[in-house]
Protein backbone atom coordinates (compact mmCIF):
# COMPACT_ATOMS: atom_id res chain seq x y z
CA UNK A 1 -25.85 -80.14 -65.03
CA UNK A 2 -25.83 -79.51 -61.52
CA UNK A 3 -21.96 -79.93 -61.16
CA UNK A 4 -21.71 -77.28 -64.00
CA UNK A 5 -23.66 -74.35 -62.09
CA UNK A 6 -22.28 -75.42 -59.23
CA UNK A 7 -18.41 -74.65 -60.95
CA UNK A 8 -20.26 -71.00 -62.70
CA UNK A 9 -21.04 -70.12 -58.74
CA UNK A 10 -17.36 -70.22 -57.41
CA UNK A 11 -15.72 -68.81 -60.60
CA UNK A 12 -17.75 -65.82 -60.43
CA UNK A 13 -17.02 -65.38 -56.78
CA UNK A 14 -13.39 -65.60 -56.89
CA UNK A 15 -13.58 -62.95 -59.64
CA UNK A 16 -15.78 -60.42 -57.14
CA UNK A 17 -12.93 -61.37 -54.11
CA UNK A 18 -10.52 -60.53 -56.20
CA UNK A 19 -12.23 -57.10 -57.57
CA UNK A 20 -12.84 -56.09 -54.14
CA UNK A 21 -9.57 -56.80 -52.86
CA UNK A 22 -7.79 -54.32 -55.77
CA UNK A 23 -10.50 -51.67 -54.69
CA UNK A 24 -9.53 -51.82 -50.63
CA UNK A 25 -7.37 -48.97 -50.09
CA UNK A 26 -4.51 -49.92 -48.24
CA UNK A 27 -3.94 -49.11 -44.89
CA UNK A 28 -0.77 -47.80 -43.45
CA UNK A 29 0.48 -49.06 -40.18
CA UNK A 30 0.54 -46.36 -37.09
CA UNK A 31 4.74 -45.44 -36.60
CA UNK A 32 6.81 -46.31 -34.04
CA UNK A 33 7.23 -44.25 -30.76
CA UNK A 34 4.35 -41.90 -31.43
CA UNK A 35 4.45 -39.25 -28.52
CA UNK A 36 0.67 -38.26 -27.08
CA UNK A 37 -0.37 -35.01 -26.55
CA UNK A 38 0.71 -33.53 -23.54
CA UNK A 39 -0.67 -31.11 -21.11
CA UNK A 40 -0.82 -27.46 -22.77
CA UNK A 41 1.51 -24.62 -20.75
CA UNK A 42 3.42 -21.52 -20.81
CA UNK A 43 7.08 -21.11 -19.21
CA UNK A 44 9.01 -18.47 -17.47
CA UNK A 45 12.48 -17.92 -16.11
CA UNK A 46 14.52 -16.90 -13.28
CA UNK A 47 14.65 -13.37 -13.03
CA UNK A 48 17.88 -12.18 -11.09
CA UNK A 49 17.14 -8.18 -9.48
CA UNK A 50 17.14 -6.72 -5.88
CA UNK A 51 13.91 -8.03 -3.90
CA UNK A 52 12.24 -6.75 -1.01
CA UNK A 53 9.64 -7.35 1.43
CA UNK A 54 7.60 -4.75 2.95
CA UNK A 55 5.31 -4.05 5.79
CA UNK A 56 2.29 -1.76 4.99
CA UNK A 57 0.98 0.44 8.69
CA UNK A 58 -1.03 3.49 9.16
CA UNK A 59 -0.07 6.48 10.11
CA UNK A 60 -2.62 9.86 11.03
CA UNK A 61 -1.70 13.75 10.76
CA UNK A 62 -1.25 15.45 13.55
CA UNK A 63 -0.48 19.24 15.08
CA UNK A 64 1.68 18.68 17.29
CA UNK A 65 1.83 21.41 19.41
CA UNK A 66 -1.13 24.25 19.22
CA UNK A 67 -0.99 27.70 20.58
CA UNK A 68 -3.88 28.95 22.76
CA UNK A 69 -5.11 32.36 22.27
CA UNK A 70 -6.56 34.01 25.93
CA UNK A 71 -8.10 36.84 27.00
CA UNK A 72 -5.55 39.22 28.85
CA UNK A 73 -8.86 41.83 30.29
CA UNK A 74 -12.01 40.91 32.11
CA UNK A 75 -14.39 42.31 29.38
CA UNK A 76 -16.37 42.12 26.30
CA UNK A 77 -15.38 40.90 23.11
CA UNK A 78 -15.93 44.16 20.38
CA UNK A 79 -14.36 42.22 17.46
CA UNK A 80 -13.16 38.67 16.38
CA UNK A 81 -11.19 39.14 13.16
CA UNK A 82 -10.03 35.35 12.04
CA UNK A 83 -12.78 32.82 10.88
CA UNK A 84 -12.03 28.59 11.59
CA UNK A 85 -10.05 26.82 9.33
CA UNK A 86 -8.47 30.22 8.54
CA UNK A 87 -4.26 30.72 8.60
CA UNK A 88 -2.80 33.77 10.30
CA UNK A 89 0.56 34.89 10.34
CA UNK A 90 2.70 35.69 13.72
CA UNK A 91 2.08 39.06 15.40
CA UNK A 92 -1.98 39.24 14.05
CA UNK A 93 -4.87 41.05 16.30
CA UNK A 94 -7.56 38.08 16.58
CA UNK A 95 -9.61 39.59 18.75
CA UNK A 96 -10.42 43.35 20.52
CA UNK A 97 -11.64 43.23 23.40
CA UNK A 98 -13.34 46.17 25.81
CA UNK A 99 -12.89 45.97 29.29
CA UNK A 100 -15.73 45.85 31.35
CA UNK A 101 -15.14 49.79 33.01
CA UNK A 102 -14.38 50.96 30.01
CA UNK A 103 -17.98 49.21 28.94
CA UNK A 104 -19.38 50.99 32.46
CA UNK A 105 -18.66 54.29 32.11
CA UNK A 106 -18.30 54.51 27.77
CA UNK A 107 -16.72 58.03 26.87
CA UNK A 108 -17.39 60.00 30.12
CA UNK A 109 -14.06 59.88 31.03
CA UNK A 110 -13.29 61.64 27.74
CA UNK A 111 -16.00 63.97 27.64
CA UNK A 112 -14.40 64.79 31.12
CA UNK A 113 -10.96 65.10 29.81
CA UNK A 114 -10.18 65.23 25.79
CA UNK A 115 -6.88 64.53 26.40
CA UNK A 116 -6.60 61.36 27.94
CA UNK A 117 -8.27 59.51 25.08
CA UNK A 118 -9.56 56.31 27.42
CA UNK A 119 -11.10 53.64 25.45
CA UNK A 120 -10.47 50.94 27.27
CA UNK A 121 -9.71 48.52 23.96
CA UNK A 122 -7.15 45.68 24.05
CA UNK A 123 -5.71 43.91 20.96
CA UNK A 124 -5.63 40.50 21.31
CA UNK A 125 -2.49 39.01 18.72
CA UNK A 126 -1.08 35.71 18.50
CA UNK A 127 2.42 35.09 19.53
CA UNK A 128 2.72 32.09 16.66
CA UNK A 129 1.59 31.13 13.24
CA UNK A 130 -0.85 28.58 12.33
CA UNK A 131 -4.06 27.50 11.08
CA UNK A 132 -7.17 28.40 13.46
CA UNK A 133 -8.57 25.01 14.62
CA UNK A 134 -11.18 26.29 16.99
CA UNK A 135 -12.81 29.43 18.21
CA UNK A 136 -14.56 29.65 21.37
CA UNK A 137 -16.10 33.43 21.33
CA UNK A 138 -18.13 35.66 19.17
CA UNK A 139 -19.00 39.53 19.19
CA UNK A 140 -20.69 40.06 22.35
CA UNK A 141 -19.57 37.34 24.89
CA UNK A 142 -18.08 38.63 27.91
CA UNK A 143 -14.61 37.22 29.23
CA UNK A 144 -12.06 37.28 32.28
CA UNK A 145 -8.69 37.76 32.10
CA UNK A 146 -6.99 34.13 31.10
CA UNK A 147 -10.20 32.80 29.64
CA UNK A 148 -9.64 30.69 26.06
CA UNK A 149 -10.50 32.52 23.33
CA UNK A 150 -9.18 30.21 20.38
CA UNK A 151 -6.73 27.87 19.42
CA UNK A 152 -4.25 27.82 16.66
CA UNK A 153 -2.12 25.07 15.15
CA UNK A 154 1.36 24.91 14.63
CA UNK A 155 1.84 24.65 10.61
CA UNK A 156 5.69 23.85 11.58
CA UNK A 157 4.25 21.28 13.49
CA UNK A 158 2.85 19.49 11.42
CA UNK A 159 3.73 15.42 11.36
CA UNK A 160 2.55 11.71 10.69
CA UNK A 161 1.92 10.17 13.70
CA UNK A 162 2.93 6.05 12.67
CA UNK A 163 1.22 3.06 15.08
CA UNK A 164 4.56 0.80 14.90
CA UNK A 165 3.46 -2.70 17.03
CA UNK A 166 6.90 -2.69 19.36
CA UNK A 167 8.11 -5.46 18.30
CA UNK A 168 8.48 -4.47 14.93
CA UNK A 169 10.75 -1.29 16.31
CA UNK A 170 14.29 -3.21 15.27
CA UNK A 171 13.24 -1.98 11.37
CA UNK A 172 12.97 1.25 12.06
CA UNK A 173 17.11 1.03 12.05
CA UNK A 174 17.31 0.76 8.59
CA UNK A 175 13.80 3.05 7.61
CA UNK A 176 15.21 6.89 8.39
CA UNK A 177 13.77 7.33 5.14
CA UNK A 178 9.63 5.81 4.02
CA UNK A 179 7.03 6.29 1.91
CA UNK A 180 3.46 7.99 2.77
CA UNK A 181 0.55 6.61 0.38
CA UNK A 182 -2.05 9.44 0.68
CA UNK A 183 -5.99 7.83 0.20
CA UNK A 184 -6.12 10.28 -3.31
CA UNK A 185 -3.34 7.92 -4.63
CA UNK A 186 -0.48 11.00 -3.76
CA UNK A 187 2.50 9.43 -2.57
CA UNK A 188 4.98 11.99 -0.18
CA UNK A 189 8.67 10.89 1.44
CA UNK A 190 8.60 11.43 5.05
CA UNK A 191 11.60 11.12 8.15
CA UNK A 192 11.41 9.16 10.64
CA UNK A 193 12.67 11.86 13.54
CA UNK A 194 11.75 10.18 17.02
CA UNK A 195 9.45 7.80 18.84
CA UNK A 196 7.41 8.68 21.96
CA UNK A 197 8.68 7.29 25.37
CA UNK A 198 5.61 5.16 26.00
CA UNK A 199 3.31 2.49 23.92
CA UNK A 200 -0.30 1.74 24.10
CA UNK A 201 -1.17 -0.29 27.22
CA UNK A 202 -4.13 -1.89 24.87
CA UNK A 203 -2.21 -2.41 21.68
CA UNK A 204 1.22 -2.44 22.78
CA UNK A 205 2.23 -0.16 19.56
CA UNK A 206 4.50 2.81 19.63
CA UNK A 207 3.97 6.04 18.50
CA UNK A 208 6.76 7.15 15.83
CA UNK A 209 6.93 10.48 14.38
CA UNK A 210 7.28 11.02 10.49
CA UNK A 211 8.18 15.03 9.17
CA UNK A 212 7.27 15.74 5.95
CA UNK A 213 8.84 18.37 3.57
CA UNK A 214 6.13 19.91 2.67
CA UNK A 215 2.90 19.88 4.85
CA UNK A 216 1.06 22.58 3.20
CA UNK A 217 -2.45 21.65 2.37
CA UNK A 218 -2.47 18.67 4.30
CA UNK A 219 -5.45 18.93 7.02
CA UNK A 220 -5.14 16.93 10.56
CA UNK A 221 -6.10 13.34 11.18
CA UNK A 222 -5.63 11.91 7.82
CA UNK A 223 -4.63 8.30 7.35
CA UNK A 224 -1.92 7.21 5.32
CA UNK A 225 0.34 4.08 4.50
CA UNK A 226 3.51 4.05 5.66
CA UNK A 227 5.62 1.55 3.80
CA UNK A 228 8.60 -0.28 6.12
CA UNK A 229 11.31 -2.41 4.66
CA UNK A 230 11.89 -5.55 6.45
CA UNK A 231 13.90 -7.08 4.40
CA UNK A 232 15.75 -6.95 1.04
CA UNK A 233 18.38 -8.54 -1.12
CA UNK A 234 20.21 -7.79 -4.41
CA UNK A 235 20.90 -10.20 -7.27
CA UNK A 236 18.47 -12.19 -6.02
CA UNK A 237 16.03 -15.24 -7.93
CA UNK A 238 12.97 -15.25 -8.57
CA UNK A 239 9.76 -16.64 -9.95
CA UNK A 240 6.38 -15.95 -10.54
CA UNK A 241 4.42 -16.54 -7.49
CA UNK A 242 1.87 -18.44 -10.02
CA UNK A 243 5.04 -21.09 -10.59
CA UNK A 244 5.25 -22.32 -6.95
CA UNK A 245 3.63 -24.83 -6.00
CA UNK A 246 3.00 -26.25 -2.45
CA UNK A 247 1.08 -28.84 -0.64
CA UNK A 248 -2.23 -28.86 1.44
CA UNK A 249 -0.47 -27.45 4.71
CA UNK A 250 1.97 -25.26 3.22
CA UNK A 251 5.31 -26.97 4.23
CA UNK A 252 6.93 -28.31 0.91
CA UNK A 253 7.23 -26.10 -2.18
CA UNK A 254 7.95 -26.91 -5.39
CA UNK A 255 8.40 -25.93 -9.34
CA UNK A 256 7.96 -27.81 -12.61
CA UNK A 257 11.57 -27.73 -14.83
CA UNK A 258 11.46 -28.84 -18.51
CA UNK A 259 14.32 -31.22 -18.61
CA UNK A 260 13.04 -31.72 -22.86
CA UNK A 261 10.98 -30.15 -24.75
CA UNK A 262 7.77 -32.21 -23.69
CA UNK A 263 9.52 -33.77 -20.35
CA UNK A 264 8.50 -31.56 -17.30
CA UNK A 265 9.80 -33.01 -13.92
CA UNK A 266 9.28 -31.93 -10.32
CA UNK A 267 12.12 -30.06 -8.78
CA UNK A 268 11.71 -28.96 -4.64
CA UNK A 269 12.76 -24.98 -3.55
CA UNK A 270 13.29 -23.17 -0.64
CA UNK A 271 11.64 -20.10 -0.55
CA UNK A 272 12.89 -16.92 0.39
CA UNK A 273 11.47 -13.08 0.06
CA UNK A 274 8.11 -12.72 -1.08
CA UNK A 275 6.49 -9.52 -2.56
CA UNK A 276 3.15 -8.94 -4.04
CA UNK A 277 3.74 -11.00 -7.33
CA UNK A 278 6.97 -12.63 -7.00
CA UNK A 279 9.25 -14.96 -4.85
CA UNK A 280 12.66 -15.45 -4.10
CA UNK A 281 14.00 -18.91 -4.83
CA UNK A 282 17.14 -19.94 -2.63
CA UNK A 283 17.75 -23.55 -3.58
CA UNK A 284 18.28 -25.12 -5.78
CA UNK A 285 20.09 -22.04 -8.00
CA UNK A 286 18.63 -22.32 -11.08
CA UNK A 287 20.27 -20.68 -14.57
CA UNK A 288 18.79 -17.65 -16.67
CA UNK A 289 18.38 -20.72 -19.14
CA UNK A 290 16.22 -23.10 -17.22
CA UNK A 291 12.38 -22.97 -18.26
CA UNK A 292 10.05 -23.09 -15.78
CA UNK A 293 6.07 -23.81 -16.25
CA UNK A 294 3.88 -20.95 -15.34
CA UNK A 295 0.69 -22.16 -16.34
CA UNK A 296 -0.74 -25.55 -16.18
CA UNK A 297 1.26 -26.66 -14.04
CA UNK A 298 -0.96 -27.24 -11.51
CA UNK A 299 -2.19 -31.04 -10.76
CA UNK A 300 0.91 -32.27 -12.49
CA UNK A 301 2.44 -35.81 -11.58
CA UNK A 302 6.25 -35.64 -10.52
CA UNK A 303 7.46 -36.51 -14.41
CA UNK A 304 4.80 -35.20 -16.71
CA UNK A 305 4.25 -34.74 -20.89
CA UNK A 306 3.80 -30.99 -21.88
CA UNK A 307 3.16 -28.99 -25.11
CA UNK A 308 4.25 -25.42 -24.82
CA UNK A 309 1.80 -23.20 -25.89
CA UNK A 310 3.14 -19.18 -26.66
């Protein structure tokens, strides 16, 4: 009796193996030569135009030359007819002024005699244009004969005054020609027409002189950015400043090519001209076809698995 249970017992479990077997789903094996997920970037590519580098300096407004307006009497000023900050023409009467005997004796020299008509009255005129920087009298003030009355600046005058460190004076061969960044975002072409015969004994710079076309408006002593070109280049490569790489110490440079579509490898450049977002590559001289990575390239081993991402 025991036998027979014993026989019930292992049919019924090789009928639940068997059940459970048909009811496993079966599983599929992993295929071959699966690639892994590489690092996500984005590419680039060369980009062949003219390049150049630039140096960015100041440069300050300047009169330079002014007129000086003087007294050509001892007297007393009667009338001052020009205000600061205001332009007058060649040829105007700035000031009047009464000498001092005509002052002493007023009109009895004309009640005396009608006909000579002494007033004693000079008209003071300027012998050049400009604007009227500074005024040193008022109605009233008494003043001798060569005494300063007011001075005017030349509008014809009128220049840039650039602070060029002298050993940057070799570029100013190929600069006849720059551009003046004003600080309300105006930009103005200026000449470069001479340099002065001595530098700075503190800074060792050199004072270069920049004429503008057209200086109206423009008031003295503003500062502006002169833009020099030291160097430049046509048909030349470039990249993305954000695609070189370099080491700790700034010595070795270098890009990541795609070689593949998920094979990026390390490839070494020389470095040439570099401007505010770009930089020239001289070796090796890579295609218009070669991709480049532009993001995500960073930390990279020297042969590396990518996924470009648009």
């Amino acid at each position: 009796m025991k036998s027979f249970f014993t026989k019930i017992l292992l049919l019924l479990g090789l009928v639940l193996t068997g059940y459970c077997s048909c009811n496993v789903p079966e599983q599929k094996p992993e295929p071959a030569g699966k690639v892994p997920v590489g690092t996500p970037v984005t590419v680039t590519t060369i980009l062949t135009d003219t390049m150049a580098e630039y140096l960015d300096l100041n440069a300050t407004s300047v009169f330079l030359q002014k007129s000086y307006v003087k007294a050509n009497v001892n007297g007393y000023v009667q009338a001052v007819k020009t205000m600061p900050g205001q332009y007058v023409s060649a040829g105007s009467v700035l000031f009047t002024v009464k000498t001092k005997e005509a002052q002493s004796i007023d009109n009895s020299v004309t009640k005396l005699d009608p006909s000579f008509r002494f007033s004693g009255i000079n008209n003071i005129k300027t012998s050049t244009g400009g604007y009227v920087t500074q005024l040193n009298h008022q109605v009233g003030d008494y003043v001798q004969d060569g005494e300063q009355l007011a001075v005017l600046s030349d509008q014809n005058s009128f220049a840039f005054i650039l602070n060029l460190p002298y050993e940057l004076k070799p570029y100013l061969a190929n600069n006849k020609m720059v551009s003046l960044a004003l600080p309300d975002g105006t930009k103005i072409n200026g000449e470069i027409t001479t340099s002065m015969p001595s530098v700075d004994a503190a800074t060792q710079t050199l004072n270069v002189v920049i004429k503008i076309a057209s200086p109206d408006n423009l008031p003295e002593n503003l500062i502006a950015k002169v833009r020099i070109v030291k160097y430049q280049k046509s048909n030349a490569n470039s990249l993305p400043k954000a695609a070189l790489l370099t080491n700790d110490t700034q010595t070795e440079f270098w890009v990541m090519k795609l070689i593949d579509s998920v094979t990026a490898v390390k490839v070494t450049v020389k470095k040439g001209i570099e401007t505010a977002d770009r930089v020239e590559i001289i070796e090796p001289r890579f295609s218009i076809g070669d991709k480049i990575l532009l993001t995500g390239n960073f930390g990279l081993p020297d042969t590396a698995k990518v996924r470009i991402e648009q």
